[in-house]
N, C-alpha and C. Protein backbone atom coordinates (compact mmCIF):
# COMPACT_ATOMS: atom_id res chain seq x y z
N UNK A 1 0.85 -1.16 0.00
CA UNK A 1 0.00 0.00 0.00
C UNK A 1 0.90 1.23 0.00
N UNK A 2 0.36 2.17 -0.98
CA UNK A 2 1.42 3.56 -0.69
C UNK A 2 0.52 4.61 0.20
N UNK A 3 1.50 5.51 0.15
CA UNK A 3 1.74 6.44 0.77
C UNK A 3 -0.32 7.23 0.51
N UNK A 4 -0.60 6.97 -0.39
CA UNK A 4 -1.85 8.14 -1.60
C UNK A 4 -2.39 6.53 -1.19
N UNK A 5 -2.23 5.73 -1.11
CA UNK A 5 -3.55 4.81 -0.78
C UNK A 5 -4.25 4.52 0.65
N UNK A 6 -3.08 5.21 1.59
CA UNK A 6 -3.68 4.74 3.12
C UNK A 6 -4.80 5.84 3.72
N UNK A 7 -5.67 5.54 4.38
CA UNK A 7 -6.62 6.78 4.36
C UNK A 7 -6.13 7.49 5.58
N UNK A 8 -6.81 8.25 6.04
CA UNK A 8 -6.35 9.09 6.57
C UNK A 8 -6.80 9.15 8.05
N UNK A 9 -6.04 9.61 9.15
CA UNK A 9 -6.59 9.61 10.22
C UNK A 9 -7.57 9.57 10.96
N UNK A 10 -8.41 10.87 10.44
CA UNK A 10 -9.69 10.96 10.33
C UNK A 10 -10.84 10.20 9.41
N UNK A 11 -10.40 9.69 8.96
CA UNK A 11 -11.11 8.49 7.84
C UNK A 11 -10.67 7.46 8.68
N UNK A 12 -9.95 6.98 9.61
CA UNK A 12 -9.82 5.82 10.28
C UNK A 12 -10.88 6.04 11.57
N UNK A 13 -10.37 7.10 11.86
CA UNK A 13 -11.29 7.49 13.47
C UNK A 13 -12.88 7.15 12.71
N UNK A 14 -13.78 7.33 12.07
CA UNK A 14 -14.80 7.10 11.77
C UNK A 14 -15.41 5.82 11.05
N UNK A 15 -14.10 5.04 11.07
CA UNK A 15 -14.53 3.85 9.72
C UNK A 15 -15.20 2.66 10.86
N UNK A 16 -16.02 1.73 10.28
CA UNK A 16 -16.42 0.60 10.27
C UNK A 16 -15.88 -0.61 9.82
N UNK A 17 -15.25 -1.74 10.80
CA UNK A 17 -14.38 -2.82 10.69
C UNK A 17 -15.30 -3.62 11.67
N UNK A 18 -15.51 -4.74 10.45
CA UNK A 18 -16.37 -6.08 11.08
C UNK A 18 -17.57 -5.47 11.87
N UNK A 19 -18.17 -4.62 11.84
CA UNK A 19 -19.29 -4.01 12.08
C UNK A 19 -19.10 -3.60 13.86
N UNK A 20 -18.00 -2.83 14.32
CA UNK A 20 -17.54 -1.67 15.18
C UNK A 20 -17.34 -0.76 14.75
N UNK A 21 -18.06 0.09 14.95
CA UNK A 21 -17.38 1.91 14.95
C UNK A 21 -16.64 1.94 15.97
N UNK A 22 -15.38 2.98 14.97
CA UNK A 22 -14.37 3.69 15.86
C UNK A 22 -15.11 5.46 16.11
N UNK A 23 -14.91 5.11 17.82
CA UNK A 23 -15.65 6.68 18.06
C UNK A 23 -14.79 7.92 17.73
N UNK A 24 -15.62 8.90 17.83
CA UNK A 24 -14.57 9.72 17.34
C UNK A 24 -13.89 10.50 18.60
N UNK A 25 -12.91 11.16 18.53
CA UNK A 25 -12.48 11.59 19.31
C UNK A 25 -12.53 12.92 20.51
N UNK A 26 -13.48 13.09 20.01
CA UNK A 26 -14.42 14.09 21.10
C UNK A 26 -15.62 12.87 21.98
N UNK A 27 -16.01 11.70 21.57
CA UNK A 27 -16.52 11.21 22.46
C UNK A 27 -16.02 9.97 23.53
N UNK A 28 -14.75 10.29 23.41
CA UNK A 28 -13.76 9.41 24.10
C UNK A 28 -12.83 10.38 25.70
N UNK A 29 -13.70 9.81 26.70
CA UNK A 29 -12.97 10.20 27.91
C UNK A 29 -11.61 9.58 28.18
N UNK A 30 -10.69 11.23 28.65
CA UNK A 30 -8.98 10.87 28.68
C UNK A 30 -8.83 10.86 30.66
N UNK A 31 -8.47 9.73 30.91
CA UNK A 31 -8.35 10.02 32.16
C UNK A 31 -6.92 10.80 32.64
N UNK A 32 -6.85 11.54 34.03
CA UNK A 32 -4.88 12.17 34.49
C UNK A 32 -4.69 10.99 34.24
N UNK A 33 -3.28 10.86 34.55
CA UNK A 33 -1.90 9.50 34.57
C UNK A 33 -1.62 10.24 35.44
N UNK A 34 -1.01 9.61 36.12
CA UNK A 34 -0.44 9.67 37.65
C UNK A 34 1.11 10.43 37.01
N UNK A 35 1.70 9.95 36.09
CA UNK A 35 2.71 10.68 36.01
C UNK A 35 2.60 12.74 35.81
N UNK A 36 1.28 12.90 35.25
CA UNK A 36 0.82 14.27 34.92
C UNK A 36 0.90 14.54 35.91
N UNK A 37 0.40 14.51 37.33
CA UNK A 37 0.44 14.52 38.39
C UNK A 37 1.34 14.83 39.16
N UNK A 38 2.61 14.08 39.08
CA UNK A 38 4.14 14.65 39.75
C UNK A 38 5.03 15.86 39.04
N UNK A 39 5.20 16.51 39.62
CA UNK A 39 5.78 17.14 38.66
C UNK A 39 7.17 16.61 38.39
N UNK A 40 7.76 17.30 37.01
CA UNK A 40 8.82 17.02 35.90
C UNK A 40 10.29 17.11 36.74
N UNK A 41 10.89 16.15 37.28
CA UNK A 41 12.05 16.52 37.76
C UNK A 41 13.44 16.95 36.67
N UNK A 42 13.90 18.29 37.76
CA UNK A 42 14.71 18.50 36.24
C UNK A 42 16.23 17.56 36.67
N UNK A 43 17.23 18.38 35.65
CA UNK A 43 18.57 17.59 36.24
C UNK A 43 19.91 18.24 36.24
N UNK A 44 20.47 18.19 37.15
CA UNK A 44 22.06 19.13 37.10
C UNK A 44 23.21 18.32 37.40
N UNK A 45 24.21 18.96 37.28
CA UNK A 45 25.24 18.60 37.27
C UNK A 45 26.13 18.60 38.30
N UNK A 46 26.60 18.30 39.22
CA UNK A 46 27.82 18.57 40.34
C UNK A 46 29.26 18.21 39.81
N UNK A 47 30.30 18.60 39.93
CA UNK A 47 31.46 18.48 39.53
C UNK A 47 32.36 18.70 40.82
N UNK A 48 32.57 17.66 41.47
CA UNK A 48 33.66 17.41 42.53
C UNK A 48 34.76 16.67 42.55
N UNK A 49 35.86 16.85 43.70
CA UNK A 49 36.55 15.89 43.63
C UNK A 49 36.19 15.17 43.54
N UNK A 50 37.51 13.99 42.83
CA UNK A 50 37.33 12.27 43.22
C UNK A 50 37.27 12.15 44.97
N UNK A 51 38.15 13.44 45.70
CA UNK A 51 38.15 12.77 47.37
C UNK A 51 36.71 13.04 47.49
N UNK A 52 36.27 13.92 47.23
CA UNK A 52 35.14 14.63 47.85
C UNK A 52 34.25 13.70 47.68
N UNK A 53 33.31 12.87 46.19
CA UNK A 53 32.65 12.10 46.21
C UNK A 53 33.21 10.71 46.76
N UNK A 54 34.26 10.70 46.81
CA UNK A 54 34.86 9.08 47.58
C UNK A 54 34.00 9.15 48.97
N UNK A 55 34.23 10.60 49.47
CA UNK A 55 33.65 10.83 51.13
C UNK A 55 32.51 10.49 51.19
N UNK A 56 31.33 10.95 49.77
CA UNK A 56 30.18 11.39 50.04
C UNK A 56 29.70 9.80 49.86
N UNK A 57 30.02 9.06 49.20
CA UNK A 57 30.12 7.50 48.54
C UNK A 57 30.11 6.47 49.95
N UNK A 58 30.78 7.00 51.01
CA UNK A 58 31.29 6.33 52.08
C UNK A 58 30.06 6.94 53.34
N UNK A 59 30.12 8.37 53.23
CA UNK A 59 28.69 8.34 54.22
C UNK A 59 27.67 7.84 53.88
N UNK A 60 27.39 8.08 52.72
CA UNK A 60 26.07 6.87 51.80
C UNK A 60 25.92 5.64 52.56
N UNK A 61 26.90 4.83 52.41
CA UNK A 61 26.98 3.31 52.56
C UNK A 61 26.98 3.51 53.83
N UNK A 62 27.69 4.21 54.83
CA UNK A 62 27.90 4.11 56.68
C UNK A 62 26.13 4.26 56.97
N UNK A 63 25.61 5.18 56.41
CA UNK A 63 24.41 5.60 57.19
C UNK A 63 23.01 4.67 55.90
N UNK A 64 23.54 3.89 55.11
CA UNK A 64 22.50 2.89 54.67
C UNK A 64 21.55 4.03 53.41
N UNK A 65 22.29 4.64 53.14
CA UNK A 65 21.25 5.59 52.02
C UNK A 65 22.28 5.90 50.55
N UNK A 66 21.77 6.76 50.15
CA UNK A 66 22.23 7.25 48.92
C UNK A 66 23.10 7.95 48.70
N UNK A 67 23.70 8.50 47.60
CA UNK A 67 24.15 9.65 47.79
C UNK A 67 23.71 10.68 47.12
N UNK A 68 22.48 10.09 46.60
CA UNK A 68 21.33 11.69 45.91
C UNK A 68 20.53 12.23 47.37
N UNK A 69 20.35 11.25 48.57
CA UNK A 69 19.43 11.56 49.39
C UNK A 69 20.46 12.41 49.66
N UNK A 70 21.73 12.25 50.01
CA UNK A 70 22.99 13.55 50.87
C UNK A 70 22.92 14.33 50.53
N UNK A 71 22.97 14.68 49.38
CA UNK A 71 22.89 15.69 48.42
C UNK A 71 21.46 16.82 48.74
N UNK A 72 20.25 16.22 48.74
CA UNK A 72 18.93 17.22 48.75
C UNK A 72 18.70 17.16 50.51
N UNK A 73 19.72 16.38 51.05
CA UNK A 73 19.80 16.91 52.54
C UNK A 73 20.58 18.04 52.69
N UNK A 74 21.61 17.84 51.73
CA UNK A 74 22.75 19.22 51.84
C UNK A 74 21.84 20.68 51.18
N UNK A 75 21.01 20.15 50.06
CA UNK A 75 20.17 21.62 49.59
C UNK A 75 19.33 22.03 50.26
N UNK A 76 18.81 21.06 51.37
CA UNK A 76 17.84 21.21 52.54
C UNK A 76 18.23 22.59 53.57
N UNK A 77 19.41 21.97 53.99
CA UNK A 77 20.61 22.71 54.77
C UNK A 77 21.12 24.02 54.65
N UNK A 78 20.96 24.14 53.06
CA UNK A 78 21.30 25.60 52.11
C UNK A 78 20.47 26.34 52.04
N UNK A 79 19.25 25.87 51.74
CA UNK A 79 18.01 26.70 51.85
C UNK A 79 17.43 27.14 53.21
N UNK A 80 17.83 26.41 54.16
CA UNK A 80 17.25 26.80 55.45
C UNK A 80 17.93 27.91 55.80
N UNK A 81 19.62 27.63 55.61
CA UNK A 81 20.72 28.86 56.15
C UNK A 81 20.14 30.20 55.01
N UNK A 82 19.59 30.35 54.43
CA UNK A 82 19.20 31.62 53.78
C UNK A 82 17.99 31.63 54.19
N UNK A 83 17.12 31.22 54.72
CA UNK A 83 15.71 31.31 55.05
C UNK A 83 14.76 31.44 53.48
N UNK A 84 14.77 30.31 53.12
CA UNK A 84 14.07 29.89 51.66
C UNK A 84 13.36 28.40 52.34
N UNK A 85 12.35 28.10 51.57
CA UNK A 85 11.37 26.83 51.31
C UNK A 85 12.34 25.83 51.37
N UNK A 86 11.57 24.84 52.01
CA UNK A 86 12.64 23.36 51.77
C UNK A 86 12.41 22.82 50.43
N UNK A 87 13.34 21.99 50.58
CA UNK A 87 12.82 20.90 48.74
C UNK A 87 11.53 20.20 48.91
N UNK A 88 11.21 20.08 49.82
CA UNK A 88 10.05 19.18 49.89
C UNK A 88 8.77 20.15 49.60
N UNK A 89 8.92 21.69 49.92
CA UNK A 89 8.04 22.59 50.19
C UNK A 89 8.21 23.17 48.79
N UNK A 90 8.94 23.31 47.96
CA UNK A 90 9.34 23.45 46.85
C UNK A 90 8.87 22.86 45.99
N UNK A 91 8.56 21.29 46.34
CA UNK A 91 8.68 20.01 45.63
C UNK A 91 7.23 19.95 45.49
N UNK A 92 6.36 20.43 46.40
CA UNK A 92 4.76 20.03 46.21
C UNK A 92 3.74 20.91 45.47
């Protein structure tokens, strides 16, 4: 089939196959997704020492967590010492 023979979107949204209509698209309810819902996390960059993340790598593992959680504990920390919103207060 080419390109000039396939019909067209709107000629599909309305056609009849084995005797179902396809509804059209104004009578079709879109539900949220849970992802619409969270918002879009963005993403940056840190550029440290090798000692520095060796350290941060090692409190991670001592205290059983991450080292992204250290990190938005440390922006936690930053924002408080200026008197700004936490990430979490930020975050919602």
């Amino acid at each position: 089939m080419t390109k000039q023979q396939r019909p067209s979107l709107e000629a599909l949204a309305t056609s009849q196959r084995d005797g179902v209509t396809t509804p059209q698209r104004s009578n079709v309810t879109t539900l949220p997704s849970a992802a619409a819902a969270r918002p879009t996390p963005s993403h940056t960059s840190l550029y440290v020492s090798k000692p520095v993340l060796r350290e941060i790598k090692k409190l991670a593992l001592d205290y059983d967590r991450k080292p992204h959680d250290l990190y938005i504990e440390a922006l936690d920390l930053l924002l408080r010492k200026y008197g700004r919103p936490s990430v979490a207060e930020l975050s919602a």
